[in-house]
PDB file of N, CA and C in Angstrom:
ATOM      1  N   UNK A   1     -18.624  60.212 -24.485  1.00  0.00           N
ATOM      2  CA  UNK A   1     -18.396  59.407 -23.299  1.00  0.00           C
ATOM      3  C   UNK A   1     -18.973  58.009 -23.551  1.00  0.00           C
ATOM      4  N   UNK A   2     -18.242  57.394 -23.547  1.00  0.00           N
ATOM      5  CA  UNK A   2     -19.058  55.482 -23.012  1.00  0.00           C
ATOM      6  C   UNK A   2     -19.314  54.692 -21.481  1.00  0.00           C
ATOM      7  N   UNK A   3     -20.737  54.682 -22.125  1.00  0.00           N
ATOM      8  CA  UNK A   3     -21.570  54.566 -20.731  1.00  0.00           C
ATOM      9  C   UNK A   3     -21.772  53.002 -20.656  1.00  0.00           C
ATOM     10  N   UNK A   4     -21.581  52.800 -19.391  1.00  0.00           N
ATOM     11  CA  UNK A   4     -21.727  50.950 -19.405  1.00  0.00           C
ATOM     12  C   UNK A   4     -23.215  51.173 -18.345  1.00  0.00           C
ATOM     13  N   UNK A   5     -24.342  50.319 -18.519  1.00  0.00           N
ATOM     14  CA  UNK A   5     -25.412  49.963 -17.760  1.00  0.00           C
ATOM     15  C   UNK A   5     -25.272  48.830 -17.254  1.00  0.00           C
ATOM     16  N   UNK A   6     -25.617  49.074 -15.910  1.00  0.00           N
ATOM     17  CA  UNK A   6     -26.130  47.551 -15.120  1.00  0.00           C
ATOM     18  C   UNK A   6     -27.070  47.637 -14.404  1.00  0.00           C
ATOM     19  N   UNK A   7     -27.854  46.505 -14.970  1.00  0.00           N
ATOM     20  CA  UNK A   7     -29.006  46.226 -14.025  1.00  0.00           C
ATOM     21  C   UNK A   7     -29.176  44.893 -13.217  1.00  0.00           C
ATOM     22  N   UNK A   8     -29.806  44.814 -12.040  1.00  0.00           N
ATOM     23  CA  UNK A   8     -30.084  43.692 -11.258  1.00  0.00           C
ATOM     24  C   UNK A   8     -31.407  43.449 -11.084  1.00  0.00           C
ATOM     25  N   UNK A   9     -31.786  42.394 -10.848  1.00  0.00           N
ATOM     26  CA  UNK A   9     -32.927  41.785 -10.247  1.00  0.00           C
ATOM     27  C   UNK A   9     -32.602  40.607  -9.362  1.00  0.00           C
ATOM     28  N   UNK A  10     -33.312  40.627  -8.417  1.00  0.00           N
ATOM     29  CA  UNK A  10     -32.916  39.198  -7.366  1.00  0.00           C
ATOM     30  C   UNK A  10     -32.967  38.167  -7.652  1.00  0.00           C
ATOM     31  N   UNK A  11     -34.540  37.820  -8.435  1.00  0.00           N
ATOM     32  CA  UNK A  11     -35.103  36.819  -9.206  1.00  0.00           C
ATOM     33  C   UNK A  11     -35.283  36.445 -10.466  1.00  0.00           C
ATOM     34  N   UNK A  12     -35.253  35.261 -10.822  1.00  0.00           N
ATOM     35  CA  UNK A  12     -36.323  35.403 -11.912  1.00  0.00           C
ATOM     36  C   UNK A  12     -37.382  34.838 -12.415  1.00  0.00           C
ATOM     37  N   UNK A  13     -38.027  34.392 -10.906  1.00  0.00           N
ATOM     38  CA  UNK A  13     -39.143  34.002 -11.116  1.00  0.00           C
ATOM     39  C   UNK A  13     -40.705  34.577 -10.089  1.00  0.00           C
ATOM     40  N   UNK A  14     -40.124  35.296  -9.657  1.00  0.00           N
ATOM     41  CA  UNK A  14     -41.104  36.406  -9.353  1.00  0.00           C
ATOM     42  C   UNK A  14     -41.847  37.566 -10.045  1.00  0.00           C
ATOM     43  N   UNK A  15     -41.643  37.657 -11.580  1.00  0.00           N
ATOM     44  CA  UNK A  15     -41.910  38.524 -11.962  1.00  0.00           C
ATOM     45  C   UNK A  15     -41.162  39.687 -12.280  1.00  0.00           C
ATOM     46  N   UNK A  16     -39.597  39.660 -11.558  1.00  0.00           N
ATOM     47  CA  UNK A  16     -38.952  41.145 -11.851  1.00  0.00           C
ATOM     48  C   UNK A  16     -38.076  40.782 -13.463  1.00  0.00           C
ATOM     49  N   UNK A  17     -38.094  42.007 -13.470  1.00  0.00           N
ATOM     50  CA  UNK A  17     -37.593  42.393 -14.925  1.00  0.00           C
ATOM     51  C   UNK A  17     -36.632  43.471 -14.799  1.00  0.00           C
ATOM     52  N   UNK A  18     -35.528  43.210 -15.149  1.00  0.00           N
ATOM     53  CA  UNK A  18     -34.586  44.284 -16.043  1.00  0.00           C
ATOM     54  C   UNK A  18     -34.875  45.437 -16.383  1.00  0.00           C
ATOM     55  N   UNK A  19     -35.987  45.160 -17.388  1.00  0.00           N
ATOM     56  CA  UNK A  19     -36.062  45.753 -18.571  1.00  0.00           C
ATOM     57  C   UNK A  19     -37.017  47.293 -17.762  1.00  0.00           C
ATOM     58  N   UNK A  20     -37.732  47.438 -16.814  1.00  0.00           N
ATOM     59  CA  UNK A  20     -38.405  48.545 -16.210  1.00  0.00           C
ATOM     60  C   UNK A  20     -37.155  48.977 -15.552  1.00  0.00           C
ATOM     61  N   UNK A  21     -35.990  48.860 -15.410  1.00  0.00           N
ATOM     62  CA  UNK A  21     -34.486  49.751 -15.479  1.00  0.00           C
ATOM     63  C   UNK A  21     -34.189  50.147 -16.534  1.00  0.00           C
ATOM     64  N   UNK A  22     -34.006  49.533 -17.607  1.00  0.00           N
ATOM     65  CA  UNK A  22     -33.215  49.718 -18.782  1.00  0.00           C
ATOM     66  C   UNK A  22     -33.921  50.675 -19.524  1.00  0.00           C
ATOM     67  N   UNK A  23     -35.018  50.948 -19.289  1.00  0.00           N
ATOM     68  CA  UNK A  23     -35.547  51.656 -20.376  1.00  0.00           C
ATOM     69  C   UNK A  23     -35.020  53.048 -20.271  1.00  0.00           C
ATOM     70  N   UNK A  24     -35.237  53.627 -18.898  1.00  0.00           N
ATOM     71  CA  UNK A  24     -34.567  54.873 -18.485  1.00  0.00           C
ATOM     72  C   UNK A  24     -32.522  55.089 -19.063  1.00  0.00           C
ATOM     73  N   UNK A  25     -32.434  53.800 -18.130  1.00  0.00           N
ATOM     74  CA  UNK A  25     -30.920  54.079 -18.688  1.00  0.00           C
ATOM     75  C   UNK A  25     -30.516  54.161 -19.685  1.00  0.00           C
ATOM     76  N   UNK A  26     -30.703  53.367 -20.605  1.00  0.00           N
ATOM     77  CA  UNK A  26     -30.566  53.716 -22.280  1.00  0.00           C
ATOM     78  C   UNK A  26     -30.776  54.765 -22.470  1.00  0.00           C
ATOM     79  N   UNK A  27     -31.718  55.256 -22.136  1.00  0.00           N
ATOM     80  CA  UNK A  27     -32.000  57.040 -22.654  1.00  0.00           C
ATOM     81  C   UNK A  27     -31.129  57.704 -21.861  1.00  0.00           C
ATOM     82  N   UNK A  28     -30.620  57.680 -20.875  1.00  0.00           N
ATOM     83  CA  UNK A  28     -30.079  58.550 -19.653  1.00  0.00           C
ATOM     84  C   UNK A  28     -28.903  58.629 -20.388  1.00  0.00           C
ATOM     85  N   UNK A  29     -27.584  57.096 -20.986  1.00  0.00           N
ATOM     86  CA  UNK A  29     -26.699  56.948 -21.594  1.00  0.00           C
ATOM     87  C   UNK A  29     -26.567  57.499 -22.897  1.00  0.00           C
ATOM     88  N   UNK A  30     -27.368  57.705 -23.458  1.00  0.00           N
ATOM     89  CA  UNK A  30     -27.986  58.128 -24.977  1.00  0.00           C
ATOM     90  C   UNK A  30     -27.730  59.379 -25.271  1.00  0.00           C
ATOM     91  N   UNK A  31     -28.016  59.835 -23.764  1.00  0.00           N
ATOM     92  CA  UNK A  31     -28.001  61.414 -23.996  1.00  0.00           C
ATOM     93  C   UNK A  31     -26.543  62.146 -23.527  1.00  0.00           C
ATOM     94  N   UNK A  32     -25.896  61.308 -22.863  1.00  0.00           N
ATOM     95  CA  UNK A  32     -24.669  61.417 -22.491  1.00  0.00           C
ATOM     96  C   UNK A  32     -23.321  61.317 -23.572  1.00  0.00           C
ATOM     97  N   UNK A  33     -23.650  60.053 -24.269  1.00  0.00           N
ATOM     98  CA  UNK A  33     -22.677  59.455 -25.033  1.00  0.00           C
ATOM     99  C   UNK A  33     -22.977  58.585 -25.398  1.00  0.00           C
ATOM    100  N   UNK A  34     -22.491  57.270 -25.755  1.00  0.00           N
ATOM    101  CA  UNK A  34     -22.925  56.068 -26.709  1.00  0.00           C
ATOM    102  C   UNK A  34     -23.103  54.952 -25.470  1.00  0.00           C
ATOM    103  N   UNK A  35     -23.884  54.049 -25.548  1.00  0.00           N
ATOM    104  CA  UNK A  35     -23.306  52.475 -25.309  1.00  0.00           C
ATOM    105  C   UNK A  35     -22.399  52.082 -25.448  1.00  0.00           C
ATOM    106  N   UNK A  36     -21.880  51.536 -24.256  1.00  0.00           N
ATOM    107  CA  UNK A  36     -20.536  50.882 -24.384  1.00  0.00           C
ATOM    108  C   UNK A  36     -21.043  49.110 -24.207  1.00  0.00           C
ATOM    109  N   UNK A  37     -21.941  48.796 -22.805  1.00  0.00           N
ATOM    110  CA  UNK A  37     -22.655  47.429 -23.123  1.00  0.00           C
ATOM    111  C   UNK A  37     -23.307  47.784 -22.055  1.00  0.00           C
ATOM    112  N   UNK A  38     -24.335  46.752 -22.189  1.00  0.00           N
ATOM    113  CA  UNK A  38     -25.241  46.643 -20.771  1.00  0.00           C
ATOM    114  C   UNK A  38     -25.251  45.479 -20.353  1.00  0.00           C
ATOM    115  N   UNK A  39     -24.954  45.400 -19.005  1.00  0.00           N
ATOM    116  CA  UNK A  39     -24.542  44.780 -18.289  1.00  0.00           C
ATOM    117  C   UNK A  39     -25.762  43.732 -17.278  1.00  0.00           C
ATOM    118  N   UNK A  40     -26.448  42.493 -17.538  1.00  0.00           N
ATOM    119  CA  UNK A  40     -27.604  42.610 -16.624  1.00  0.00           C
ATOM    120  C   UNK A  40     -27.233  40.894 -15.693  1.00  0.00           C
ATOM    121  N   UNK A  41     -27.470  40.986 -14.470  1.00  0.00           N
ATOM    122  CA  UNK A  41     -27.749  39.953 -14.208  1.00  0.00           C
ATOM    123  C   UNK A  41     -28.983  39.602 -13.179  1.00  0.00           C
ATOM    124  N   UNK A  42     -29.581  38.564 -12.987  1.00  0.00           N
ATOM    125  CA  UNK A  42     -30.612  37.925 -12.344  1.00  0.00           C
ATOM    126  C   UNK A  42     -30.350  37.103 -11.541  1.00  0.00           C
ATOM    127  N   UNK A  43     -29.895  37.711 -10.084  1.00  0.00           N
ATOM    128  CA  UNK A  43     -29.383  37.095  -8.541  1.00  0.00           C
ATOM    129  C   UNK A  43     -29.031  38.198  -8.019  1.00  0.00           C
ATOM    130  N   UNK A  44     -28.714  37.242  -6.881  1.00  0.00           N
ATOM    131  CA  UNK A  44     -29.076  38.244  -5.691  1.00  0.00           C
ATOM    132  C   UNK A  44     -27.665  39.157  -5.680  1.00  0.00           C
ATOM    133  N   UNK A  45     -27.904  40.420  -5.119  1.00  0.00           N
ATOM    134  CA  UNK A  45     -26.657  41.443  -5.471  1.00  0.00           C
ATOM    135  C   UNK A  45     -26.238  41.265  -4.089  1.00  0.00           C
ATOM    136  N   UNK A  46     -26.258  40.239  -3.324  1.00  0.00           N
ATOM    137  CA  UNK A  46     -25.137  40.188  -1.561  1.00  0.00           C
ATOM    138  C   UNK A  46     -24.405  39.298  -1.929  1.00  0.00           C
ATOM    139  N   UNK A  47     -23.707  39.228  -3.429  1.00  0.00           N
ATOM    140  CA  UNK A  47     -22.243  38.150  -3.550  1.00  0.00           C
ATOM    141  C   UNK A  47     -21.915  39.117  -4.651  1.00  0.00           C
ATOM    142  N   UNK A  48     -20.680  38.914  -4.884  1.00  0.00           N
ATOM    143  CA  UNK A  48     -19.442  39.415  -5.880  1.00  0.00           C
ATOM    144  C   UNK A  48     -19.507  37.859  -7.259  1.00  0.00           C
ATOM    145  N   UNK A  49     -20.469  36.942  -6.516  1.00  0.00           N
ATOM    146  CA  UNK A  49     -20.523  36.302  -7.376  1.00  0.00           C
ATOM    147  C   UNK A  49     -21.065  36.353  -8.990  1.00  0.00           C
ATOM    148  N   UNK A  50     -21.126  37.456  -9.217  1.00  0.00           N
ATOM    149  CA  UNK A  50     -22.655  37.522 -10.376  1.00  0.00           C
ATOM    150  C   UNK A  50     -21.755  37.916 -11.519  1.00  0.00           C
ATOM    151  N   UNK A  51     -22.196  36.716 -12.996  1.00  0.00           N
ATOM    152  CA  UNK A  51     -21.475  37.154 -13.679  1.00  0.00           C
ATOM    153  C   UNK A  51     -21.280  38.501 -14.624  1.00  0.00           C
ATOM    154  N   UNK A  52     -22.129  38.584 -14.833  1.00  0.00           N
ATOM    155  CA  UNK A  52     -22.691  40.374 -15.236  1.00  0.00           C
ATOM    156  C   UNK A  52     -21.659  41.379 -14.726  1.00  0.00           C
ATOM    157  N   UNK A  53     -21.734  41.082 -13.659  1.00  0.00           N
ATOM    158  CA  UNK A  53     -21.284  42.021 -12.216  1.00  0.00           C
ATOM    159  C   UNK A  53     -19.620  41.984 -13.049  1.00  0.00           C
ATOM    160  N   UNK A  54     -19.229  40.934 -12.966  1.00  0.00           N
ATOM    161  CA  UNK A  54     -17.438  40.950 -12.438  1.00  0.00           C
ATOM    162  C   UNK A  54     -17.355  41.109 -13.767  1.00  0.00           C
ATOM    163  N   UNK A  55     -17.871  40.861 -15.260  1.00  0.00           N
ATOM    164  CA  UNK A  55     -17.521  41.360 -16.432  1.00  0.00           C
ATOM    165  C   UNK A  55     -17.409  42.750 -16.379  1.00  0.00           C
ATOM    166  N   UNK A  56     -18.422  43.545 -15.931  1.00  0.00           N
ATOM    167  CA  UNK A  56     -18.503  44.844 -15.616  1.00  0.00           C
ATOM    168  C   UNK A  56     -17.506  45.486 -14.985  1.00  0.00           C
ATOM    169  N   UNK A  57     -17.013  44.925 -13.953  1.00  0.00           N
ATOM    170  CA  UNK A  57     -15.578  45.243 -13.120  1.00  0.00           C
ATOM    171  C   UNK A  57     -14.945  44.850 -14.251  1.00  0.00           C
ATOM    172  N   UNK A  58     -14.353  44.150 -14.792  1.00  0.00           N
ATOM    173  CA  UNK A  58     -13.076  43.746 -15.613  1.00  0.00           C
ATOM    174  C   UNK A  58     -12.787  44.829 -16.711  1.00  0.00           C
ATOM    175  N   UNK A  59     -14.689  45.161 -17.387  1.00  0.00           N
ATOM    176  CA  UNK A  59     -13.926  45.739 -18.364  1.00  0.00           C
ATOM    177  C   UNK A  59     -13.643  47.576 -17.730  1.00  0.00           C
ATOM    178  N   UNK A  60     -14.278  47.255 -16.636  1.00  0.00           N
ATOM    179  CA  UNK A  60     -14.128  48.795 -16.082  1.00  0.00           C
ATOM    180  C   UNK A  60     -12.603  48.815 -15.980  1.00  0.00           C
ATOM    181  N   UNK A  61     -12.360  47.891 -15.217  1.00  0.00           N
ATOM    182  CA  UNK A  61      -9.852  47.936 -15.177  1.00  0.00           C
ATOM    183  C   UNK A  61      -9.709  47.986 -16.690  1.00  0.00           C
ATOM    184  N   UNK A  62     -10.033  47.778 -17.222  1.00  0.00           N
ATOM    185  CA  UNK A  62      -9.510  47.332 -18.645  1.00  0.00           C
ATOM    186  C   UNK A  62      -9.694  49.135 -19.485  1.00  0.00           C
ATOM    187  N   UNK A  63     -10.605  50.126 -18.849  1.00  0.00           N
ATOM    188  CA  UNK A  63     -11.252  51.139 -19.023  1.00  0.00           C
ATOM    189  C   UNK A  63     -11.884  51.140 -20.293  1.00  0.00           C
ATOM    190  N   UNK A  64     -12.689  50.484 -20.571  1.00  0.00           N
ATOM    191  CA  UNK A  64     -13.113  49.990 -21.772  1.00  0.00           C
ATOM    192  C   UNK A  64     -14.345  51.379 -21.999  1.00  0.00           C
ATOM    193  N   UNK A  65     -14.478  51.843 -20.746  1.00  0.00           N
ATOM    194  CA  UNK A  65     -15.382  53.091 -20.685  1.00  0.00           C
ATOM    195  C   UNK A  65     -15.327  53.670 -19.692  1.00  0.00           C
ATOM    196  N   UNK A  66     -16.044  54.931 -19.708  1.00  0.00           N
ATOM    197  CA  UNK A  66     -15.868  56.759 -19.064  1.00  0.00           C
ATOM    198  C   UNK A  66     -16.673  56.141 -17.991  1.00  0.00           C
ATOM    199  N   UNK A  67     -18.341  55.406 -17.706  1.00  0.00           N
ATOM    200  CA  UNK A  67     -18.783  55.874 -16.798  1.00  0.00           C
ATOM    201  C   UNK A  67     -19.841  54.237 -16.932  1.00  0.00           C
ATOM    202  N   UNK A  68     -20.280  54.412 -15.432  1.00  0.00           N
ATOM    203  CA  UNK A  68     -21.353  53.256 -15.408  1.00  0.00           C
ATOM    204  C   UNK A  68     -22.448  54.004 -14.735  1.00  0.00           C
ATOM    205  N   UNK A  69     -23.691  53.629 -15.286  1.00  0.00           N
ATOM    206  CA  UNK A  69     -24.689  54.086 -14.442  1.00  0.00           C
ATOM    207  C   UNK A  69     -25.733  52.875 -14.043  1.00  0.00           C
ATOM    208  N   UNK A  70     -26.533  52.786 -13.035  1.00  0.00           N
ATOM    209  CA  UNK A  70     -27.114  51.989 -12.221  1.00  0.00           C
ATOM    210  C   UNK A  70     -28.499  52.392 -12.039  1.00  0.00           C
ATOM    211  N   UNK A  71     -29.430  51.628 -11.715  1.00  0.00           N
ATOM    212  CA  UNK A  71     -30.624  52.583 -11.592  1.00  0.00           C
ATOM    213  C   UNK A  71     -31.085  53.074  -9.847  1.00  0.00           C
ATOM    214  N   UNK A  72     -30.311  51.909  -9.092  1.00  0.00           N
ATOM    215  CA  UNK A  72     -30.178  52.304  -7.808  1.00  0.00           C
ATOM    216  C   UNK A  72     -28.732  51.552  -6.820  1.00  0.00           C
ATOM    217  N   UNK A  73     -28.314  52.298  -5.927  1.00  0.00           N
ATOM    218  CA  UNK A  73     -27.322  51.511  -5.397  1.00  0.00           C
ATOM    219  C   UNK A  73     -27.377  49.596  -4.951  1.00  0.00           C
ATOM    220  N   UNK A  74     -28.922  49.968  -4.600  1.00  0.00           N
ATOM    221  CA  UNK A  74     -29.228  48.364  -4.313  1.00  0.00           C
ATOM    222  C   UNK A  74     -29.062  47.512  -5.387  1.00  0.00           C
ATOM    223  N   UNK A  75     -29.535  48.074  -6.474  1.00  0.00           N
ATOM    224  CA  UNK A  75     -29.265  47.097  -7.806  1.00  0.00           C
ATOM    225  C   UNK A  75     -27.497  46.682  -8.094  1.00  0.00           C
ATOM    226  N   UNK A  76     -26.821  47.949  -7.934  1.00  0.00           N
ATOM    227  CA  UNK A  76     -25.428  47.763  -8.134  1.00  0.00           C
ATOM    228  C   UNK A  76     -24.508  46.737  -6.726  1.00  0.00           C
ATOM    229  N   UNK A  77     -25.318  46.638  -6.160  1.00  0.00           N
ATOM    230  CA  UNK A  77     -24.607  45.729  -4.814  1.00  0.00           C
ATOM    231  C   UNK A  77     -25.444  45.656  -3.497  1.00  0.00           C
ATOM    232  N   UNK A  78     -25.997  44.458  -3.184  1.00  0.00           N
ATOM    233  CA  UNK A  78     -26.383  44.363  -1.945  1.00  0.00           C
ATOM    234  C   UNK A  78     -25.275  43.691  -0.857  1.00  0.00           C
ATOM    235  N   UNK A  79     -23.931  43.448  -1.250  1.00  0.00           N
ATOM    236  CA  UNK A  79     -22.927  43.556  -0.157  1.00  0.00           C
ATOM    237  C   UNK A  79     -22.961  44.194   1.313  1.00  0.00           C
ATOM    238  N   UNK A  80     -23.271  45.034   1.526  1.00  0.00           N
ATOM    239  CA  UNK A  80     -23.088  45.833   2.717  1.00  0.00           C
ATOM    240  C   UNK A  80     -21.874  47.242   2.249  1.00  0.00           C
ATOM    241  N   UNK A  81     -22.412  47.912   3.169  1.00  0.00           N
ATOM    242  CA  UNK A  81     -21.646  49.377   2.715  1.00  0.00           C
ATOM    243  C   UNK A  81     -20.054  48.991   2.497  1.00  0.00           C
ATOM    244  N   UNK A  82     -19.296  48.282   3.071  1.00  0.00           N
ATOM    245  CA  UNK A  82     -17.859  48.530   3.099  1.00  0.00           C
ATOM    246  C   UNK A  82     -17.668  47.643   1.751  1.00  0.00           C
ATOM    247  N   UNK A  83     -18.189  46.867   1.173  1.00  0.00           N
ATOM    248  CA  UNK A  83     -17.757  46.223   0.040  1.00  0.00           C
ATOM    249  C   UNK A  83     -18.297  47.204  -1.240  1.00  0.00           C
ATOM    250  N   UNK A  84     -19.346  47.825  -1.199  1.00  0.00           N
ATOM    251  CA  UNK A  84     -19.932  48.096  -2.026  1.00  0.00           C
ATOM    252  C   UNK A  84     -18.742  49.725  -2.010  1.00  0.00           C
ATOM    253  N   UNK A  85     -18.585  50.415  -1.088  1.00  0.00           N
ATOM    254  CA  UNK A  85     -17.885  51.775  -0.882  1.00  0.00           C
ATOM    255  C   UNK A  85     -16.515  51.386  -1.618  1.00  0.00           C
ATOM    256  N   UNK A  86     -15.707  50.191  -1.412  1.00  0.00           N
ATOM    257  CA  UNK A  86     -14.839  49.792  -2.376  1.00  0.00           C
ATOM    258  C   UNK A  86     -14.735  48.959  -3.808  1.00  0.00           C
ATOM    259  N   UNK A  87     -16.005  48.999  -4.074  1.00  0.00           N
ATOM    260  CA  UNK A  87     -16.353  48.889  -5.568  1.00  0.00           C
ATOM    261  C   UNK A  87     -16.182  50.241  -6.278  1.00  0.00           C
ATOM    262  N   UNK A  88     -16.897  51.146  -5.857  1.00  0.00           N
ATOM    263  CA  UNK A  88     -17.254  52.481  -6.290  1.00  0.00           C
ATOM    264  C   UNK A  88     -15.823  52.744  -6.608  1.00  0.00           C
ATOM    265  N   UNK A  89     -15.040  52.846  -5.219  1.00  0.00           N
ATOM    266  CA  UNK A  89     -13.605  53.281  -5.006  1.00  0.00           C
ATOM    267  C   UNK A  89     -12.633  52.939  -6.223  1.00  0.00           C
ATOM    268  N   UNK A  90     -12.541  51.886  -6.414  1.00  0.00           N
ATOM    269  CA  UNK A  90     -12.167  50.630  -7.369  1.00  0.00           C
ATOM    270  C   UNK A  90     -12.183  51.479  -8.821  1.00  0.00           C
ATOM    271  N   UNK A  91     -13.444  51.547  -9.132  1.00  0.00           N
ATOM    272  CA  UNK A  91     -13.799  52.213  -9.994  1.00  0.00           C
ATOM    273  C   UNK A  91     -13.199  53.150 -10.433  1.00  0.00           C
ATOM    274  N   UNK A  92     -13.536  54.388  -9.321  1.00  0.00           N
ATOM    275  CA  UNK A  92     -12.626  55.963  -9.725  1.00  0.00           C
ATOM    276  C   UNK A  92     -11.496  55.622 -10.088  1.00  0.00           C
ATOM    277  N   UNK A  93     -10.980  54.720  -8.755  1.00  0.00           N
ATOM    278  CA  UNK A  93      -9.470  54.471  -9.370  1.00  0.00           C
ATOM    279  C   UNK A  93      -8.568  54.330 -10.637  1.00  0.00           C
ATOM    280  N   UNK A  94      -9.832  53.384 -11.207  1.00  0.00           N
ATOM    281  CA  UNK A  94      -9.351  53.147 -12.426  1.00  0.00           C
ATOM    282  C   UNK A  94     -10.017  53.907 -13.761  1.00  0.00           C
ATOM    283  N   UNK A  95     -10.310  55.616 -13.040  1.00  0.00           N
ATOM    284  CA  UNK A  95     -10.494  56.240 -14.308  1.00  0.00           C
ATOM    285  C   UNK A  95     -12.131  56.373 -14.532  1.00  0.00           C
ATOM    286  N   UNK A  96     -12.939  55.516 -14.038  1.00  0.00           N
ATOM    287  CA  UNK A  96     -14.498  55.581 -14.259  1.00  0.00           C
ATOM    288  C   UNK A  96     -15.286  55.853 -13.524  1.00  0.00           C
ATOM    289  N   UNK A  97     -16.464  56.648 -13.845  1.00  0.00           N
ATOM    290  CA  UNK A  97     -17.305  57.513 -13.006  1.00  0.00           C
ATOM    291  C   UNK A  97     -18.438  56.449 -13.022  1.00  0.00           C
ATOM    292  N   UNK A  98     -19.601  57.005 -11.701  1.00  0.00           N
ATOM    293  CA  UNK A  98     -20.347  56.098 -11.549  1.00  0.00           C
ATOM    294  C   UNK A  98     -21.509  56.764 -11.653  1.00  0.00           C
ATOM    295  N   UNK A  99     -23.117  56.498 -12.074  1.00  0.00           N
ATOM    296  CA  UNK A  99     -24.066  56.802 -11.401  1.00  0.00           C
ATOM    297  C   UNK A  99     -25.053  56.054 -10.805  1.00  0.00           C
ATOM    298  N   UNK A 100     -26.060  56.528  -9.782  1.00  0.00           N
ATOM    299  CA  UNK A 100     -26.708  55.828  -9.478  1.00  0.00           C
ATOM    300  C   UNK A 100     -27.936  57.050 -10.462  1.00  0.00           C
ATOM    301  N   UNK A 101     -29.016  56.479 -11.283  1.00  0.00           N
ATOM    302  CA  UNK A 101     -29.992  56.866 -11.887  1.00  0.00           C
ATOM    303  C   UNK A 101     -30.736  57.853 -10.507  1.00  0.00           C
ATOM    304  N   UNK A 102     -31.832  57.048  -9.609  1.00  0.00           N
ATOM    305  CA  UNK A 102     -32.609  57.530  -8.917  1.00  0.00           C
ATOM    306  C   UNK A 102     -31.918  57.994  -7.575  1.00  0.00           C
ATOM    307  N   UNK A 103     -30.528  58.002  -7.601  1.00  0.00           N
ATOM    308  CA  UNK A 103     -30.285  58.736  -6.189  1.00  0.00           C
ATOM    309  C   UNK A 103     -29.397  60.316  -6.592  1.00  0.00           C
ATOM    310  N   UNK A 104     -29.052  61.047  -6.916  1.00  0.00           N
ATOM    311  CA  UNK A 104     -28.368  62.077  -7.672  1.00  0.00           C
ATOM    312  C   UNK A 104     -27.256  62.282  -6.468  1.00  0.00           C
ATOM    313  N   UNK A 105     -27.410  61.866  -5.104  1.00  0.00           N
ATOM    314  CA  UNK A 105     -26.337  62.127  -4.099  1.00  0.00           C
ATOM    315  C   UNK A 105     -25.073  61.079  -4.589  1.00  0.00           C
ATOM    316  N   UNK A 106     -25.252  60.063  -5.383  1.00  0.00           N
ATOM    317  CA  UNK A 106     -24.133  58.767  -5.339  1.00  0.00           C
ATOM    318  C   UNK A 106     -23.847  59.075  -7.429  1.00  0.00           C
ATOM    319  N   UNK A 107     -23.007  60.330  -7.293  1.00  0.00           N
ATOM    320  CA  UNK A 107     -22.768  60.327  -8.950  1.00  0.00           C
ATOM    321  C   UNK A 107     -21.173  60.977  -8.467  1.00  0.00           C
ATOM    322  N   UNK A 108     -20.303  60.339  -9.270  1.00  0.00           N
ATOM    323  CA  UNK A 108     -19.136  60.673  -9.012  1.00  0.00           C
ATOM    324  C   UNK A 108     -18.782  62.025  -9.789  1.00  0.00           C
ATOM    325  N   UNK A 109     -19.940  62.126 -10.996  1.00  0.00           N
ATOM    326  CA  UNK A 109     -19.773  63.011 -12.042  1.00  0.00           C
ATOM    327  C   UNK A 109     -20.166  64.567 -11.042  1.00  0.00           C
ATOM    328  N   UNK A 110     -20.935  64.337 -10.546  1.00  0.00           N
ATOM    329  CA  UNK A 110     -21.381  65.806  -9.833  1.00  0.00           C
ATOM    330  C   UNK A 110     -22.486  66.410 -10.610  1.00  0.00           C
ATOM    331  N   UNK A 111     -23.216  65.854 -11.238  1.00  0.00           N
ATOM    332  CA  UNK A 111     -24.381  66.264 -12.100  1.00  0.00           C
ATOM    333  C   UNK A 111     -25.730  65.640 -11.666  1.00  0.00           C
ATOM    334  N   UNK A 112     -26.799  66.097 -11.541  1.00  0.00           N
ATOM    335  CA  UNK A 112     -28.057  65.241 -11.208  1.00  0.00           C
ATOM    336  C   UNK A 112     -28.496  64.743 -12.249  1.00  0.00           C
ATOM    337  N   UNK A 113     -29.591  63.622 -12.189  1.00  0.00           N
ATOM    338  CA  UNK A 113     -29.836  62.449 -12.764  1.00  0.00           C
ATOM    339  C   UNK A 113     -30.859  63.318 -14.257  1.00  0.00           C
ATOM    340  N   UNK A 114     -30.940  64.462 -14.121  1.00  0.00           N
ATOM    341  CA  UNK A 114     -31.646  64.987 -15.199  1.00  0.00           C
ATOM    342  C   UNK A 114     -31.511  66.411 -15.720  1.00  0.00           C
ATOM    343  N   UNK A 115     -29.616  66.644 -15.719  1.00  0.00           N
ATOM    344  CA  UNK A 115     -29.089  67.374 -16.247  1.00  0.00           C
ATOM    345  C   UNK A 115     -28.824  66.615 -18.049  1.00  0.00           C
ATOM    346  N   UNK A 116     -28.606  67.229 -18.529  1.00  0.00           N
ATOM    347  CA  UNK A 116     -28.355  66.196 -19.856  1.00  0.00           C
ATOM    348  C   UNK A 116     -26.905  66.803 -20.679  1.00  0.00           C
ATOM    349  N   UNK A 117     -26.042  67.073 -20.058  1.00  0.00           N
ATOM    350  CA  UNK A 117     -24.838  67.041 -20.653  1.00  0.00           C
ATOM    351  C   UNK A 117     -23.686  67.097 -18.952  1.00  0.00           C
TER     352      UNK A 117
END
């Protein structure tokens, strides 16, 4: 399977980091299937503006890979539920599963966050 990661942070000058996401996901993806890319950007997740973000959508239409995982829904979109519910949507549509790392209720796969196949 090819796993795409994305991570968010609001800032980047407060101190947040990426990288206390990524560490999990890499391993989470690792154990699944390969890297496909990781995806990171630094702004705020209440716009569709972020470039990270819409590469991630593109190559998801493009199905460049099986699945994306996230480390929380907030990281993957602070839109509001109806934009963010048709991202997800978007997604399946086009063939790709989603996870959220720390929530095991928001996995399209139907597996919890620490099953390993």
């Amino acid at each position: 399977m090819r796993v795409a990661i994305y991570a968010r942070v609001s800032t980047k000058d407060k101190g947040q980091d990426t990288e206390n996401q990524l560490h999990q996901l890499r391993a989470f993806a690792e154990r699944h299937g390969s890297i496909y890319k990781v995806f990171t950007d630094q702004e705020s997740g209440g716009k569709a503006d972020r470039t990270e973000f819409k590469q991630l959508l593109l190559a998801a239409y493009q199905q460049k890979f099986d699945l994306v995982v996230f480390w929380r829904l907030d990281r993957f979109s602070r839109e509001g539920a109806l934009a963010t519910l048709r991202y997800l949507k978007e997604l399946r549509d086009h063939g790709v599963n989603y996870k959220s790392f720390t929530e095991p209720y928001l996995d399209s796969l139907g597996r919890s966050a620490t099953s390993s196949s």
